[in-house]
PDB file of N, CA and C in Angstrom:
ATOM      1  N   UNK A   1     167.731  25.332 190.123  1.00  0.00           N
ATOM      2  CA  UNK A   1     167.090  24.032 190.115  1.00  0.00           C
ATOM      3  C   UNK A   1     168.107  22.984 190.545  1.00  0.00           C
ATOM      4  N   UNK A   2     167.523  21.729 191.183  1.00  0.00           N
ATOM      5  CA  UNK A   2     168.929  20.969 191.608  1.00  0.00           C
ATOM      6  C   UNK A   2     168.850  20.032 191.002  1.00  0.00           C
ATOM      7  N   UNK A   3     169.762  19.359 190.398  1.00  0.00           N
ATOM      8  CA  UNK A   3     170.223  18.130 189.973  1.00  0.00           C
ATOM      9  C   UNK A   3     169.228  17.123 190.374  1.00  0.00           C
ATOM     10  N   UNK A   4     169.052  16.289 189.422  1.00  0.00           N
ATOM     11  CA  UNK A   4     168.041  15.469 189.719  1.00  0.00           C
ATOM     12  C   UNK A   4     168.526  13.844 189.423  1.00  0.00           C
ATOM     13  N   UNK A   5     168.732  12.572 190.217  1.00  0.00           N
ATOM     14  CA  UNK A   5     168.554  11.720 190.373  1.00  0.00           C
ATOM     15  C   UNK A   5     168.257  10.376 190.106  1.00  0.00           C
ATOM     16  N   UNK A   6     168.352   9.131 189.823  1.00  0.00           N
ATOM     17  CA  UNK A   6     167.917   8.313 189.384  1.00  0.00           C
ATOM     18  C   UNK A   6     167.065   7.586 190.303  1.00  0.00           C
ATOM     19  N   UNK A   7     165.955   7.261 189.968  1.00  0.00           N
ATOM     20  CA  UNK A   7     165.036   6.915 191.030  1.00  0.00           C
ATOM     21  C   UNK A   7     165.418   5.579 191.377  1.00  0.00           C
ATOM     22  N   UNK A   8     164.509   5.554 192.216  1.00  0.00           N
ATOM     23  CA  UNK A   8     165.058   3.928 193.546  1.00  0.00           C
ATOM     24  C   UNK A   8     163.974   3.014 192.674  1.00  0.00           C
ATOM     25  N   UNK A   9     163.669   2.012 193.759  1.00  0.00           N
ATOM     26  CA  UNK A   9     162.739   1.028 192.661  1.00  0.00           C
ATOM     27  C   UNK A   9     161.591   1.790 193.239  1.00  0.00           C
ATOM     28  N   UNK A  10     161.065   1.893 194.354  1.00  0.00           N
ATOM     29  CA  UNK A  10     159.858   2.289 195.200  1.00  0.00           C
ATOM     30  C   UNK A  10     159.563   3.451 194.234  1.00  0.00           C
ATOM     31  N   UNK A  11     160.258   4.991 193.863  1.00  0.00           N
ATOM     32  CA  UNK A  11     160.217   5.555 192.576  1.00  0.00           C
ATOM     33  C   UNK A  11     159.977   5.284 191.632  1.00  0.00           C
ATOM     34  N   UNK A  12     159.971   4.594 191.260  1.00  0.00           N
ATOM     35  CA  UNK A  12     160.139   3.333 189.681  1.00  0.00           C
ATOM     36  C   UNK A  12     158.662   3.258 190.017  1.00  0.00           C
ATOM     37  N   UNK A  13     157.973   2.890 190.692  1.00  0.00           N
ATOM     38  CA  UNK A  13     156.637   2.045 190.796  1.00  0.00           C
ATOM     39  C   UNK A  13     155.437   3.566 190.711  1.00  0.00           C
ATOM     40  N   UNK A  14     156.109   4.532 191.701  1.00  0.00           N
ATOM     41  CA  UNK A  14     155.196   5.531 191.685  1.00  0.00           C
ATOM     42  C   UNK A  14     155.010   6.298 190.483  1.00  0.00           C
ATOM     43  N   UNK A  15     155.955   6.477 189.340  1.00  0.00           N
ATOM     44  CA  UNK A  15     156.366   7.043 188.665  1.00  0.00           C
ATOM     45  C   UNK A  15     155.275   6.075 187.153  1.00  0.00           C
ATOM     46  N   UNK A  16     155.577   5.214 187.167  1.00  0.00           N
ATOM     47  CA  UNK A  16     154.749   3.970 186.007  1.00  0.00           C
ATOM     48  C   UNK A  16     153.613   4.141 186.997  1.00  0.00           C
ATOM     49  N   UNK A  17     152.776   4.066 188.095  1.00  0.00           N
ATOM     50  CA  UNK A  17     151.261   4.413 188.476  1.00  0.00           C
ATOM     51  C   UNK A  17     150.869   5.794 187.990  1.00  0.00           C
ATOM     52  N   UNK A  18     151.622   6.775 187.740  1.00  0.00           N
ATOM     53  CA  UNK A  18     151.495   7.907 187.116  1.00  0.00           C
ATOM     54  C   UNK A  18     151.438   7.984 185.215  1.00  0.00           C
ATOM     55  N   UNK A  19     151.481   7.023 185.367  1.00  0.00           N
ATOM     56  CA  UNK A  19     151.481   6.842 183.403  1.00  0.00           C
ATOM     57  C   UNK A  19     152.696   6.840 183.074  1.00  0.00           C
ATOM     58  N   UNK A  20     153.723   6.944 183.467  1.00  0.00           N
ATOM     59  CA  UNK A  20     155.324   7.511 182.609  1.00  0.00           C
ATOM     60  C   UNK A  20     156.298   6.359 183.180  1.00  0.00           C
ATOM     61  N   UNK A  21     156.755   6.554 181.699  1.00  0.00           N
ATOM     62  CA  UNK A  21     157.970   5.400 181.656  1.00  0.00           C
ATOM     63  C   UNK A  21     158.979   6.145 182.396  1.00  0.00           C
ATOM     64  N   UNK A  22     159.621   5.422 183.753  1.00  0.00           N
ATOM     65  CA  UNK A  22     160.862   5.992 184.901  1.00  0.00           C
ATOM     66  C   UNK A  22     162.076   5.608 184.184  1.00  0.00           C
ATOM     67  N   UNK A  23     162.566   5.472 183.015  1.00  0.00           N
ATOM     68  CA  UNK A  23     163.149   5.286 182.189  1.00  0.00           C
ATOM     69  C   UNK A  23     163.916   7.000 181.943  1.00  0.00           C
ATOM     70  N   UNK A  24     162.766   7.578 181.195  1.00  0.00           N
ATOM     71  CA  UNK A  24     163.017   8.578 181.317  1.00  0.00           C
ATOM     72  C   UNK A  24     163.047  10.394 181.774  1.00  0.00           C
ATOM     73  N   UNK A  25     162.993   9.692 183.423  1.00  0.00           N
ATOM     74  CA  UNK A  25     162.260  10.854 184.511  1.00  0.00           C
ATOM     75  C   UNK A  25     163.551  10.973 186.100  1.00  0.00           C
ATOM     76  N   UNK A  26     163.840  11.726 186.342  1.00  0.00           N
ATOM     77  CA  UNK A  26     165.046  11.743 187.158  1.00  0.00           C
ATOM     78  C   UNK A  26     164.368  12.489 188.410  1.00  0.00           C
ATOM     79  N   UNK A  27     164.561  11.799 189.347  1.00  0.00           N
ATOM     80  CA  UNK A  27     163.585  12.549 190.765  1.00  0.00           C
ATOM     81  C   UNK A  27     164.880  14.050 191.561  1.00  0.00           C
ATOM     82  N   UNK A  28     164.067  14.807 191.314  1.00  0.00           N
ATOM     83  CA  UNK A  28     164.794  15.958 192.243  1.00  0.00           C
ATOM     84  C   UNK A  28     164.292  16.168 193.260  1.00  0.00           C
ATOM     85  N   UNK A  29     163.019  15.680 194.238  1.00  0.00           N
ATOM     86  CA  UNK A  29     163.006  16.147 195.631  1.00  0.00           C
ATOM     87  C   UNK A  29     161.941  14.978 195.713  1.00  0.00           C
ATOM     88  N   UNK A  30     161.903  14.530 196.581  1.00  0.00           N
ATOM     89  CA  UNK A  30     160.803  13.267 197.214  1.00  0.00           C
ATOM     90  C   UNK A  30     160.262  13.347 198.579  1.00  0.00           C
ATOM     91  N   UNK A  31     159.304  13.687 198.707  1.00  0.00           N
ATOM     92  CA  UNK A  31     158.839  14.608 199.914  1.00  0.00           C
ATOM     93  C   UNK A  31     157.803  13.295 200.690  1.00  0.00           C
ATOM     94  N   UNK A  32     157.081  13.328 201.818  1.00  0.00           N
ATOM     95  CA  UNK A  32     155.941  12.364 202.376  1.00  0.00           C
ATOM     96  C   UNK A  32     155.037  12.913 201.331  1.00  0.00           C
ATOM     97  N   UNK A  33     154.532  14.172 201.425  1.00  0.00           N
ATOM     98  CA  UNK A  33     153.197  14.344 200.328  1.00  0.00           C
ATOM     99  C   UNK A  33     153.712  14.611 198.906  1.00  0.00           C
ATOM    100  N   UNK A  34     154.513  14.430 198.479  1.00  0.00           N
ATOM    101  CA  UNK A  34     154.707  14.282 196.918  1.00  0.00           C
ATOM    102  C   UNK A  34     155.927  14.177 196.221  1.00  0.00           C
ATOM    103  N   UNK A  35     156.378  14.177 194.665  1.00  0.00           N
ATOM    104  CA  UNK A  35     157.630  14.324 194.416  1.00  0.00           C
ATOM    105  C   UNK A  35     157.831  14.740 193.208  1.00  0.00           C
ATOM    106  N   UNK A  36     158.580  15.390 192.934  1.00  0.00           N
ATOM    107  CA  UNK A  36     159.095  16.377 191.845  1.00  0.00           C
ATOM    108  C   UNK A  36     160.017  15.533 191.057  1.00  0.00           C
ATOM    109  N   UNK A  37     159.910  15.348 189.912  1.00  0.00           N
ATOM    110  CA  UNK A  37     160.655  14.748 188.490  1.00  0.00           C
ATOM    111  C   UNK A  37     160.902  15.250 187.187  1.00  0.00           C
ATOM    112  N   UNK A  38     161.698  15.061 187.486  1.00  0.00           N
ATOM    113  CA  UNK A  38     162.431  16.112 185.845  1.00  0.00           C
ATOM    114  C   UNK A  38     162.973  15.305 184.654  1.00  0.00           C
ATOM    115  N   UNK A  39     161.926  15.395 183.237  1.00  0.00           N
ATOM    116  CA  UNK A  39     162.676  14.511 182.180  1.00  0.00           C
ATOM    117  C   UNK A  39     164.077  14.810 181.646  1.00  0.00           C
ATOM    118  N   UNK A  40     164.635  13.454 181.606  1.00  0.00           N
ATOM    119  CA  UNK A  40     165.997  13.697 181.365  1.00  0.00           C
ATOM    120  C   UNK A  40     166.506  14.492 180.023  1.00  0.00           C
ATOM    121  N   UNK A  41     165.405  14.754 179.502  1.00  0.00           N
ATOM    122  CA  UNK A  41     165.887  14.943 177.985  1.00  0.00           C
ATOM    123  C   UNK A  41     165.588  16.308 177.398  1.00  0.00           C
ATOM    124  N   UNK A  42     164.240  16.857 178.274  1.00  0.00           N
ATOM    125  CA  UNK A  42     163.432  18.243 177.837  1.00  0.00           C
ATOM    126  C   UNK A  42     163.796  19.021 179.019  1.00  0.00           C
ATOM    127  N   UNK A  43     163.611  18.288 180.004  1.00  0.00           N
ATOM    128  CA  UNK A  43     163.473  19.503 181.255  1.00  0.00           C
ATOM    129  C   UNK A  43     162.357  20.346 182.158  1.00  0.00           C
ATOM    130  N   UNK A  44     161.442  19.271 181.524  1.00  0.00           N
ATOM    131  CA  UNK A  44     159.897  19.748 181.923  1.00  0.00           C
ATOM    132  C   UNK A  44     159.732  19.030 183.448  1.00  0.00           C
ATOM    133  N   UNK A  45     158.610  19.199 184.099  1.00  0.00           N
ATOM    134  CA  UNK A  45     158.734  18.421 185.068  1.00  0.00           C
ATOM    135  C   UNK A  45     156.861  18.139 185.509  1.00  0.00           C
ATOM    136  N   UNK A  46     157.184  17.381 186.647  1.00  0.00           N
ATOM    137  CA  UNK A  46     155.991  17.217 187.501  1.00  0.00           C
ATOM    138  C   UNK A  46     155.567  17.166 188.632  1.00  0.00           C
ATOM    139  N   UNK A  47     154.977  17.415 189.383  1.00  0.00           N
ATOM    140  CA  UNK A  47     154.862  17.147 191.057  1.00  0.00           C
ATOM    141  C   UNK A  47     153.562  16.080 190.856  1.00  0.00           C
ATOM    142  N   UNK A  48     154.306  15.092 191.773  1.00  0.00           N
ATOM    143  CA  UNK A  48     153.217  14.283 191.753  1.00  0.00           C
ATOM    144  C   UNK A  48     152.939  13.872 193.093  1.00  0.00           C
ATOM    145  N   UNK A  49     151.894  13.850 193.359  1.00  0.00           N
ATOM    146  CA  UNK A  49     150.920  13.886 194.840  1.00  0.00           C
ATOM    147  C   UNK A  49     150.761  12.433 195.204  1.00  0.00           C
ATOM    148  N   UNK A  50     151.122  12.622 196.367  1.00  0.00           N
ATOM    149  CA  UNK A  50     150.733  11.432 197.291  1.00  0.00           C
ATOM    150  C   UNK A  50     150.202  11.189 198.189  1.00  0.00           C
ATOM    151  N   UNK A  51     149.551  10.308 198.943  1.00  0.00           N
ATOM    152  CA  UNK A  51     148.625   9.785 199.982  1.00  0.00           C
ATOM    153  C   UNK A  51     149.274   8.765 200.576  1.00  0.00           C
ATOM    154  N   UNK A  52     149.742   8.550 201.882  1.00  0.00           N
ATOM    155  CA  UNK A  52     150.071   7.400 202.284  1.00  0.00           C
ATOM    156  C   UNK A  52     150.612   6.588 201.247  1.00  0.00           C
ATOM    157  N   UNK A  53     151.945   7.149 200.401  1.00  0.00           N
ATOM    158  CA  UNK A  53     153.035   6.813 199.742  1.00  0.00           C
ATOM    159  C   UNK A  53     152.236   6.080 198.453  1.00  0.00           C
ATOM    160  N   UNK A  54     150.844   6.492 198.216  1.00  0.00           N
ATOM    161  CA  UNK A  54     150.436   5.979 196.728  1.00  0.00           C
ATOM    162  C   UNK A  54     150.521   7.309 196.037  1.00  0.00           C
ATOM    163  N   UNK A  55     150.465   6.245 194.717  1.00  0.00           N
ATOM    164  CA  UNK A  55     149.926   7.671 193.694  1.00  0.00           C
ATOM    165  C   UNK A  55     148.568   8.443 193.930  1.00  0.00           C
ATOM    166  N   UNK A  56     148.662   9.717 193.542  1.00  0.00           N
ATOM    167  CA  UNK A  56     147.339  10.180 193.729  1.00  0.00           C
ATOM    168  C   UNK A  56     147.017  11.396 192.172  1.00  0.00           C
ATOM    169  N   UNK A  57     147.735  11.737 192.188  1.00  0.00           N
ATOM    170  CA  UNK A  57     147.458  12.303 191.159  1.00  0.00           C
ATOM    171  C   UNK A  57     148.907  13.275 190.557  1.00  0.00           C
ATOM    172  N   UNK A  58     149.015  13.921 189.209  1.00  0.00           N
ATOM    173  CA  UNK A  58     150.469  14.249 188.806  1.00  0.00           C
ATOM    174  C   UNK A  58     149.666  15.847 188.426  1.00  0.00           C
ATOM    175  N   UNK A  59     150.069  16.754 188.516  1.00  0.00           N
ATOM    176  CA  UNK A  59     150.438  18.336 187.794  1.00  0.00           C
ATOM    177  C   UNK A  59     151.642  18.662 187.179  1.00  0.00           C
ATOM    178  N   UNK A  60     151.662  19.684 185.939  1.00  0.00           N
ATOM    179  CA  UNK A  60     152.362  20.118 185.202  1.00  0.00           C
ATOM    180  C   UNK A  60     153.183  21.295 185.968  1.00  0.00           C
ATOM    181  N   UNK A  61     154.732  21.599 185.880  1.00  0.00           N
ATOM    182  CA  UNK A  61     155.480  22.498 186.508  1.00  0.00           C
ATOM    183  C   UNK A  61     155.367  23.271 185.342  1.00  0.00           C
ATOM    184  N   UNK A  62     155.185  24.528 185.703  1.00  0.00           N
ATOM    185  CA  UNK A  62     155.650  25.699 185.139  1.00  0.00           C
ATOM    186  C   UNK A  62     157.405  26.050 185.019  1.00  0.00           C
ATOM    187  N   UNK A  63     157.871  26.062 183.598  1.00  0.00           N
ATOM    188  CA  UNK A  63     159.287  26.396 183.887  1.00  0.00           C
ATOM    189  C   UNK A  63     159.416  27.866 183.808  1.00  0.00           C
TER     190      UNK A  63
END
């Protein structure tokens, strides 16, 4: 798994449209159609889907 990141502000925004405080969520890959975030504290994560750089919807990672 790779090291994961402190998000930018543009992150920051997608991340709070997804329900979650970017406080505590560290981005490991940021793709055009989506982006992968890993809590800093558990280790769980999410892919969250995008459309023309909005939110669209978040899924649960399997660890």
């Amino acid at each position: 798994m790779k090291h994961g990141k402190a998000p930018t502000v543009r992150q920051k925004k997608l991340i709070a449209d997804a329900g979650l405080n970017y406080d505590n969520w560290l981005v490991e890959r940021d793709l055009p159609t989506d982006m992968i975030i890993i809590h800093r504290l558990t280790g769980s994560g999410y892919k969250l889907i995008k459309e023309d750089g909005q939110y669209v919807r978040k899924v649960r990672l399997d660890d």
